[in-house]
N, C-alpha and C. Protein backbone atom coordinates (compact mmCIF):
# COMPACT_ATOMS: atom_id res chain seq x y z
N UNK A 1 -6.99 19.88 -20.01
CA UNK A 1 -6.42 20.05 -18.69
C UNK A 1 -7.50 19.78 -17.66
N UNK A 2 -7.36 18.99 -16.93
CA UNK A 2 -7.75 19.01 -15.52
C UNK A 2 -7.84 19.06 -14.11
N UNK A 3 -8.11 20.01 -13.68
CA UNK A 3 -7.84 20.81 -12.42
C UNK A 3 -8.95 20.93 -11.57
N UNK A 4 -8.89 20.69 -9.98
CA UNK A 4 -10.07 20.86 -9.47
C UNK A 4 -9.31 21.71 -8.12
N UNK A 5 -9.65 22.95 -7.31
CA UNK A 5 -9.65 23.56 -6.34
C UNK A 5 -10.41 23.29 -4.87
N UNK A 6 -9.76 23.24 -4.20
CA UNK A 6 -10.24 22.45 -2.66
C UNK A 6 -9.41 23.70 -1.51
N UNK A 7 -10.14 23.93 -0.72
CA UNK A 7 -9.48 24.44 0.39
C UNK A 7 -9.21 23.50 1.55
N UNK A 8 -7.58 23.99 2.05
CA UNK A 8 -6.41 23.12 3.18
C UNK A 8 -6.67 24.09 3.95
N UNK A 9 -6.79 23.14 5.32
CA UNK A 9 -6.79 24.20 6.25
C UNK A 9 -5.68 23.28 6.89
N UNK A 10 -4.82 24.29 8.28
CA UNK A 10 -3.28 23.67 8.93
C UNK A 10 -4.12 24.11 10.73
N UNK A 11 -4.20 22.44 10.75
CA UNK A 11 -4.49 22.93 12.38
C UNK A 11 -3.13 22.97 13.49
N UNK A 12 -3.42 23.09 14.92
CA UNK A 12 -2.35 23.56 15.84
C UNK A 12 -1.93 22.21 16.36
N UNK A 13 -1.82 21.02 16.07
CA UNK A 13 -2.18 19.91 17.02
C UNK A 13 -3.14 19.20 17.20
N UNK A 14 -4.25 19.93 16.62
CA UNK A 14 -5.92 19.31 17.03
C UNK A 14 -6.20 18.92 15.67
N UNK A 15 -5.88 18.51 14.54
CA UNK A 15 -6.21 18.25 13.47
C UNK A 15 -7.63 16.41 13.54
N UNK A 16 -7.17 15.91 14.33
CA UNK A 16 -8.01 14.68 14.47
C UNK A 16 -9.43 15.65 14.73
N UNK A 17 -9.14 16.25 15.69
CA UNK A 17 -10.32 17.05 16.83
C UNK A 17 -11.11 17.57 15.26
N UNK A 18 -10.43 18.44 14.78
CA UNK A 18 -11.24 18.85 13.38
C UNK A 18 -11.62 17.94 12.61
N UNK A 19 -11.00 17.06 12.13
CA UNK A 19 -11.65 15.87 11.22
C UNK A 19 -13.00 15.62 11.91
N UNK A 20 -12.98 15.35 13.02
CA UNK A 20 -14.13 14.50 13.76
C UNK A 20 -15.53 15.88 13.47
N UNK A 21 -14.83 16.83 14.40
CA UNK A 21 -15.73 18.28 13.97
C UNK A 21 -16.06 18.31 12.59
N UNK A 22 -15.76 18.27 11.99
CA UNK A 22 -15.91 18.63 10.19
C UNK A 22 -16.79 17.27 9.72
N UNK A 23 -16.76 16.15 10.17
CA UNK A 23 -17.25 15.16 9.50
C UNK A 23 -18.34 15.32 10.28
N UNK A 24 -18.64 15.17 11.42
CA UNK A 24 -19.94 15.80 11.62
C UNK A 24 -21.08 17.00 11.15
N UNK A 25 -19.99 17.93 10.97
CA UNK A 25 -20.60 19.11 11.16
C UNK A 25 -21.05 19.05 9.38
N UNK A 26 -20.44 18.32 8.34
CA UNK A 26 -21.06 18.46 7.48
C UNK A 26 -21.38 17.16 7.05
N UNK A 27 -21.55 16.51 7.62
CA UNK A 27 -21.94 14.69 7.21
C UNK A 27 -20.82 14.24 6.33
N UNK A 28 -19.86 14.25 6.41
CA UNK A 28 -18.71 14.46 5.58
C UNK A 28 -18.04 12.88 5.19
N UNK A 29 -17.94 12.42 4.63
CA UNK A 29 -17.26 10.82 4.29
C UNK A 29 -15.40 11.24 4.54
N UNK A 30 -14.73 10.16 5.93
CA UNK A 30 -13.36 10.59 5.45
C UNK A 30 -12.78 9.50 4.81
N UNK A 31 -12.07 10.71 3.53
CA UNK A 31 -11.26 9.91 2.80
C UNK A 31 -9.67 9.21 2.95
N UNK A 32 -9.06 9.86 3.90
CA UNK A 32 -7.88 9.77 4.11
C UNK A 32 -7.20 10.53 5.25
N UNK A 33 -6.71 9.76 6.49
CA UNK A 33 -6.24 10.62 7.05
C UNK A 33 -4.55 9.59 7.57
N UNK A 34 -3.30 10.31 7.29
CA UNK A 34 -2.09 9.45 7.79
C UNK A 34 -1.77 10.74 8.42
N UNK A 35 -0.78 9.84 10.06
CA UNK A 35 -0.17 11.11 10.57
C UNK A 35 1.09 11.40 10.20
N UNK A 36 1.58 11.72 11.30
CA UNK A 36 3.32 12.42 11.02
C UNK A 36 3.90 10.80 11.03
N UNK A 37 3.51 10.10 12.41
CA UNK A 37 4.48 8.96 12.48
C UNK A 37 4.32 8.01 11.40
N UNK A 38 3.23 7.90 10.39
CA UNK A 38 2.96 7.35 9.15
C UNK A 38 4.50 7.35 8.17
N UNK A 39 4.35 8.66 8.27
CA UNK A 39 4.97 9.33 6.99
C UNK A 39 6.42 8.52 7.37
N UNK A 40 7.19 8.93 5.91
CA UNK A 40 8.57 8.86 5.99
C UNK A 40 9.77 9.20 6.95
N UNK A 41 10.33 9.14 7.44
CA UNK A 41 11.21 9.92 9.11
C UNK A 41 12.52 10.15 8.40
N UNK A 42 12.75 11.22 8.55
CA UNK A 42 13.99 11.83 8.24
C UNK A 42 14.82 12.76 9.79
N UNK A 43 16.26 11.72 9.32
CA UNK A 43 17.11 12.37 10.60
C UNK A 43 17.46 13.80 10.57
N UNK A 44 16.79 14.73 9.40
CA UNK A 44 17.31 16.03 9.59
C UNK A 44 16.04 16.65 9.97
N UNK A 45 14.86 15.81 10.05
CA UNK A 45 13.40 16.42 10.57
C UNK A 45 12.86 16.03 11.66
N UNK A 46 13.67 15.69 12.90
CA UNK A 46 12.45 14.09 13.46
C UNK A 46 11.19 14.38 14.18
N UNK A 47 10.40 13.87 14.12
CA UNK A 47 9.16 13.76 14.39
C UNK A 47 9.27 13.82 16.29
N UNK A 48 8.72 14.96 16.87
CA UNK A 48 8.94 14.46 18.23
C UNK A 48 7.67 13.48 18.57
N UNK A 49 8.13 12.72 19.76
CA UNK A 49 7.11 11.48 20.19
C UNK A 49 5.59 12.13 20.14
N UNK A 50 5.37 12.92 20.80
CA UNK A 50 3.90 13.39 21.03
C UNK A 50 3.46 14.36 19.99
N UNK A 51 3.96 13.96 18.71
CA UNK A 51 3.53 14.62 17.69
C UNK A 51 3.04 13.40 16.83
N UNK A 52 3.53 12.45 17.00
CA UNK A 52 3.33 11.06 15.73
C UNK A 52 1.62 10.83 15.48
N UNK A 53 1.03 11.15 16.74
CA UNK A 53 -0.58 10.99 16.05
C UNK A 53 -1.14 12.35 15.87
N UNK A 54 -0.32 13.27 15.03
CA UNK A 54 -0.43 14.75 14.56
C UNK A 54 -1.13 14.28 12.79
N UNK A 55 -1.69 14.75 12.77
CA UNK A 55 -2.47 14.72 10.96
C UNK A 55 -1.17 15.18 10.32
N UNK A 56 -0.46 14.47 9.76
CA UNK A 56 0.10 14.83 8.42
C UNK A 56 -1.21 15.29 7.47
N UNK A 57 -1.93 14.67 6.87
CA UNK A 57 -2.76 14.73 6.23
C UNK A 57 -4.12 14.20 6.43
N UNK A 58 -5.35 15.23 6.20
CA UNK A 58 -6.02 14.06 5.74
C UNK A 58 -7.17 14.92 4.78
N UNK A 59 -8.09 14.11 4.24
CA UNK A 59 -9.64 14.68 3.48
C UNK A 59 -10.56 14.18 3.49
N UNK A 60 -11.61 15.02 3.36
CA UNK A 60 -13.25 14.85 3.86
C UNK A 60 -13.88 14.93 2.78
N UNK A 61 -14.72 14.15 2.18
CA UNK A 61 -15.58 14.23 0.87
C UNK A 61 -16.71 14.99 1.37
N UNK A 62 -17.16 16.14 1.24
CA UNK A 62 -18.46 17.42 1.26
C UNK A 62 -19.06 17.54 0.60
N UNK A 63 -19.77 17.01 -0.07
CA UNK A 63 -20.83 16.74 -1.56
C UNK A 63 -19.57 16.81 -2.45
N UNK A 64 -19.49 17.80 -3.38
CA UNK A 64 -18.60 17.69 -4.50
C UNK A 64 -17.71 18.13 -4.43
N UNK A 65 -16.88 18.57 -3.03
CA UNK A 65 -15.58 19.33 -2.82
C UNK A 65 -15.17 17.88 -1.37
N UNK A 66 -14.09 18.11 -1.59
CA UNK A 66 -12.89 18.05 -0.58
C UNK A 66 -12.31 18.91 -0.12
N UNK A 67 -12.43 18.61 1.70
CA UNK A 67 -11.60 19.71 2.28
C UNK A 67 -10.44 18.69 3.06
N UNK A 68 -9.33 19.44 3.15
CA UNK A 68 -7.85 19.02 3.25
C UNK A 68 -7.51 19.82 4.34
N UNK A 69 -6.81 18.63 5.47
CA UNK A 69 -5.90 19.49 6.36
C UNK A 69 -5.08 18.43 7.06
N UNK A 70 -4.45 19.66 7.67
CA UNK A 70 -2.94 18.58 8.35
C UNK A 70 -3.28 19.80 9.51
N UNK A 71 -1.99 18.96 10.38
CA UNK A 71 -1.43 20.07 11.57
C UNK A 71 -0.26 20.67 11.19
N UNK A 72 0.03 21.55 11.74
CA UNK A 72 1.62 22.31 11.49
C UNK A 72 2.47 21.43 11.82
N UNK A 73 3.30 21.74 11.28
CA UNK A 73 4.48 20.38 11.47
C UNK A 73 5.36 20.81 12.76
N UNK A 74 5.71 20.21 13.20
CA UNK A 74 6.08 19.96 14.66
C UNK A 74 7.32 21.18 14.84
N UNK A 75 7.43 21.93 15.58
CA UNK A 75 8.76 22.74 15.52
C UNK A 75 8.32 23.78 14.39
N UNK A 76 7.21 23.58 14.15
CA UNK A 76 6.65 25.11 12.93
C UNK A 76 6.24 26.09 13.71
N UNK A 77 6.03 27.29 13.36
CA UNK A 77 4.97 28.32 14.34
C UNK A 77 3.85 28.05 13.44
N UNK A 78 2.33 28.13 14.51
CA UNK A 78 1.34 27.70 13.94
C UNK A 78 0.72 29.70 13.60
N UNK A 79 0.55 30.31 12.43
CA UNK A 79 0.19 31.50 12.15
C UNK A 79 -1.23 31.88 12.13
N UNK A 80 -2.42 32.48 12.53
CA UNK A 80 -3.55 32.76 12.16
C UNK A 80 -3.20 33.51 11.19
N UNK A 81 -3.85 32.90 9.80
CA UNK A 81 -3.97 33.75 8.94
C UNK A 81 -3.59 33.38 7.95
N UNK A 82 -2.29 32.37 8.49
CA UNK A 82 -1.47 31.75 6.61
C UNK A 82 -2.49 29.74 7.10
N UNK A 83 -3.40 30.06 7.46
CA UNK A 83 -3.23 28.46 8.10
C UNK A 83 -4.20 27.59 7.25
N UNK A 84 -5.12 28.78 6.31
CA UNK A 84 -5.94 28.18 4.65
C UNK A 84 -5.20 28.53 3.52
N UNK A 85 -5.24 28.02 2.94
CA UNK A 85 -4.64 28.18 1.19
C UNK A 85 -5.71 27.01 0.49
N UNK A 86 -5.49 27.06 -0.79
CA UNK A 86 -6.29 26.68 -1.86
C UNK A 86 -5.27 25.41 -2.25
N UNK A 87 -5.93 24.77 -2.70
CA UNK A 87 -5.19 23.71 -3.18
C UNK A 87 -5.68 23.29 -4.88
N UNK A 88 -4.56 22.61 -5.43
CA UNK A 88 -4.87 23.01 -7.16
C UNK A 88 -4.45 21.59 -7.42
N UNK A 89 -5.10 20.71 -7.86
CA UNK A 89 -4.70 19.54 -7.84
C UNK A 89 -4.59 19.04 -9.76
N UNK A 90 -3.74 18.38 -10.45
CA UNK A 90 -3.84 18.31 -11.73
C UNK A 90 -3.44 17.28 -11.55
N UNK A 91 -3.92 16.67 -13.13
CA UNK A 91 -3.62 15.17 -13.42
C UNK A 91 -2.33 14.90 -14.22
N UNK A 92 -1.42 15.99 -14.21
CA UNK A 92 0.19 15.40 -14.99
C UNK A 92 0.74 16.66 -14.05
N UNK A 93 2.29 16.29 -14.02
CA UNK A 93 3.42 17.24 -13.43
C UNK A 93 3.86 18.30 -14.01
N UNK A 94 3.47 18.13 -15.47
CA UNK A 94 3.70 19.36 -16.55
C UNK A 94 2.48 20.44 -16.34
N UNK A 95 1.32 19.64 -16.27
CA UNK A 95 -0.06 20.80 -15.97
C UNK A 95 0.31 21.64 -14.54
N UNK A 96 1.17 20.89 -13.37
CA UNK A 96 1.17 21.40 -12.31
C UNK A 96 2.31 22.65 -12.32
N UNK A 97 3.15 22.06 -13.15
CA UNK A 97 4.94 22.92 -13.16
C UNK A 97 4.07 24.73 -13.51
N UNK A 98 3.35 24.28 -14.95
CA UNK A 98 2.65 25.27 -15.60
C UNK A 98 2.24 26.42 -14.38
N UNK A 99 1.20 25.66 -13.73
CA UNK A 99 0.06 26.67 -12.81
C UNK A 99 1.25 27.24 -12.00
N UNK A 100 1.83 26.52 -11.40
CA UNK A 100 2.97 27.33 -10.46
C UNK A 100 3.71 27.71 -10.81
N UNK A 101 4.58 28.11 -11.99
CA UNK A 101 5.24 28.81 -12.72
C UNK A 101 4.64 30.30 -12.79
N UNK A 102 3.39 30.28 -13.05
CA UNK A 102 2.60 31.36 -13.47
C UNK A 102 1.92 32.10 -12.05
N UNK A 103 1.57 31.21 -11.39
CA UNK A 103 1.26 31.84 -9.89
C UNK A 103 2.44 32.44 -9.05
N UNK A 104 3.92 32.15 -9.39
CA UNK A 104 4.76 31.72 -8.69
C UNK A 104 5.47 33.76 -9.39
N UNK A 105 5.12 34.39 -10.68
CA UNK A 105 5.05 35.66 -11.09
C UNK A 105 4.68 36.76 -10.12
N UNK A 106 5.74 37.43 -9.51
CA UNK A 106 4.96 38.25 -8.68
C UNK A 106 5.24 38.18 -7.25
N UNK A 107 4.94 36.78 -7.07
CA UNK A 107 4.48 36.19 -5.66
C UNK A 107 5.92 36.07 -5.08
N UNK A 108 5.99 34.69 -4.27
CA UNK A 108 6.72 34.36 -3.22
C UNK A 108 6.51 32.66 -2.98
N UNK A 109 7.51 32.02 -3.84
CA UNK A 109 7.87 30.58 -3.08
C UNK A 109 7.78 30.19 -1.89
N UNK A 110 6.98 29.36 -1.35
CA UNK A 110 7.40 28.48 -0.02
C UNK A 110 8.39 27.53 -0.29
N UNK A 111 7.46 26.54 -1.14
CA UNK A 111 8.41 25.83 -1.38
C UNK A 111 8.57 25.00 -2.70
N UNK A 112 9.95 25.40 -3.33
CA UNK A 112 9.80 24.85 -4.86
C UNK A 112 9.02 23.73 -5.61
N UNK A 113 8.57 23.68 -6.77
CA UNK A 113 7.74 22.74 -7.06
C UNK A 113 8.74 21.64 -7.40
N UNK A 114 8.58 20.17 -6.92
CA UNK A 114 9.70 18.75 -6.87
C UNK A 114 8.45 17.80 -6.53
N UNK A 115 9.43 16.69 -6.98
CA UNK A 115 8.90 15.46 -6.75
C UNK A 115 8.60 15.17 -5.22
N UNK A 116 8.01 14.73 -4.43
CA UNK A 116 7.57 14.27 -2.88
C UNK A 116 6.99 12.88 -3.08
N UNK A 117 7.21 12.59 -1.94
CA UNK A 117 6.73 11.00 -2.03
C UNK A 117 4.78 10.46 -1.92
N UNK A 118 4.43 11.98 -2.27
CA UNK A 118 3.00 11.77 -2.67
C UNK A 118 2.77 12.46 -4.20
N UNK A 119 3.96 12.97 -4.78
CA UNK A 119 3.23 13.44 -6.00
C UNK A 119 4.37 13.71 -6.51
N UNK A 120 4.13 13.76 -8.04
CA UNK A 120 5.25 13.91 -9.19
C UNK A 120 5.65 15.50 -9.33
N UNK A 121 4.27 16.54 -8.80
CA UNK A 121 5.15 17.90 -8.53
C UNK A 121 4.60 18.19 -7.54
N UNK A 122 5.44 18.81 -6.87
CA UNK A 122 4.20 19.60 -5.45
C UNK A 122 4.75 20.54 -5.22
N UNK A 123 4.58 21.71 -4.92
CA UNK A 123 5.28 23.23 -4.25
C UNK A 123 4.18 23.98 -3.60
N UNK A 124 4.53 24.93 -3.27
CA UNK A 124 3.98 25.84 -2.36
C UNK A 124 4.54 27.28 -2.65
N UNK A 125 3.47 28.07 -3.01
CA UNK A 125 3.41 29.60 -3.73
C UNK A 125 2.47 30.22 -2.96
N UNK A 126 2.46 31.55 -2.62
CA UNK A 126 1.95 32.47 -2.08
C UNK A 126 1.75 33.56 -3.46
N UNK A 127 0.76 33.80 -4.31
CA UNK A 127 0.27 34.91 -5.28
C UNK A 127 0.72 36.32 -4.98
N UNK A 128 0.77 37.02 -6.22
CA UNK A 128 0.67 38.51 -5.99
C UNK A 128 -0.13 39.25 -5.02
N UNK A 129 -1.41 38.30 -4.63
CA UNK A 129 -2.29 38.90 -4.11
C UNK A 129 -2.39 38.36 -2.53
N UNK A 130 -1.11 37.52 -2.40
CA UNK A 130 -1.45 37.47 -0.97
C UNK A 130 -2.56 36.18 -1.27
N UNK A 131 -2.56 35.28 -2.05
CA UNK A 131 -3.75 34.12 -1.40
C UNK A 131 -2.30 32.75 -1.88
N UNK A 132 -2.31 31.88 -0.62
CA UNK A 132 -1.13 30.63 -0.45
C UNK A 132 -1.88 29.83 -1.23
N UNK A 133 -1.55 29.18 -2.15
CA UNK A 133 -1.57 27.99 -3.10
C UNK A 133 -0.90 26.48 -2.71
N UNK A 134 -1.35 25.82 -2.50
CA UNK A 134 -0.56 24.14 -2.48
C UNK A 134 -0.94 23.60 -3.92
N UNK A 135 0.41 23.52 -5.18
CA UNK A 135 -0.15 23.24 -5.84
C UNK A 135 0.61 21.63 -5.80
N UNK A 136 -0.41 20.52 -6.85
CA UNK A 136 -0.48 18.96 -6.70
C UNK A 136 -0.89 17.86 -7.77
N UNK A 137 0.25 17.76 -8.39
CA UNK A 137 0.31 16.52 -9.47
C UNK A 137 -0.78 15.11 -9.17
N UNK A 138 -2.10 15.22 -9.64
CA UNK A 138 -2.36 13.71 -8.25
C UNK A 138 -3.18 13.46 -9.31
N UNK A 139 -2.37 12.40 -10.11
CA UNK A 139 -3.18 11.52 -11.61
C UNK A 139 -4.30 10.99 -11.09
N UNK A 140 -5.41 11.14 -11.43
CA UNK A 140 -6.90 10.29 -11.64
C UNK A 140 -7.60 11.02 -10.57
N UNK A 141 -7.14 12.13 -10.16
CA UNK A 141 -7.49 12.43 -8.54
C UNK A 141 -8.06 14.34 -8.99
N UNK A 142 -7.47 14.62 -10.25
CA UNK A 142 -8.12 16.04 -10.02
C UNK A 142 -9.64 16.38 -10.79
């Protein structure tokens, strides 16, 4: 099995502002950043105009970790407090179903583990203990 752990952080809007901060602040290589207006558009979600250059995603190579963040998604409340979680990245959808099955004991679903148009499983679990999980099917990548 292979699994590697990275902390997501969810900014308010300013997610570029942080990339730029973060790649400085730790000499950081970026690996990836697409926004909202990138992504896929769905008529039951729409993207308002002055959100489209909002970070859907992006990551920073930090010596041997990656750090991950987006902005809150548009029409979300932005929370201090739920706005880091851990991220669990595996190289098959069966290794991922597993971890969140087992984290998912106890805890509290965000959001079920399914296919997304970046990964073969992805969900979102909150632990017994109160720490948010993004867990992430991402072949060759964990």
């Amino acid at each position: 099995m292979s699994i590697s752990l990275n902390v997501y952080l969810v900014t308010n809007g300013n997610g570029r502002e942080a990339v730029d901060f973060y790649k400085d602040v730790f000499d950081a290589k970026v690996l990836a950043i697409q926004t909202f207006g990138e992504g896929p558009s769905s008529p039951d979600h729409p993207i308002p105009p002055e959100a489209t250059d909002w970070i859907m995603h992006a990551s920073l190579q930090i010596g041997g970790s990656v750090l991950m963040l987006s902005d809150t998604l548009p029409g979300m409340p932005h929370i201090i407090g739920n706005h880091i979680s851990v991220t669990v990245n595996t190289d098959t959808a069966d290794e991922a179903k597993q971890i969140f099955n087992k984290l998912e004991a106890g805890g509290e679903v965000g959001m079920p583990i399914q296919e997304t148009f970046w990964s073969p499983a992805y969900g979102m679990v909150t632990d017994k203990f109160g720490v948010q999980f993004q867990i992430s099917a991402t072949p060759g990548q964990a």
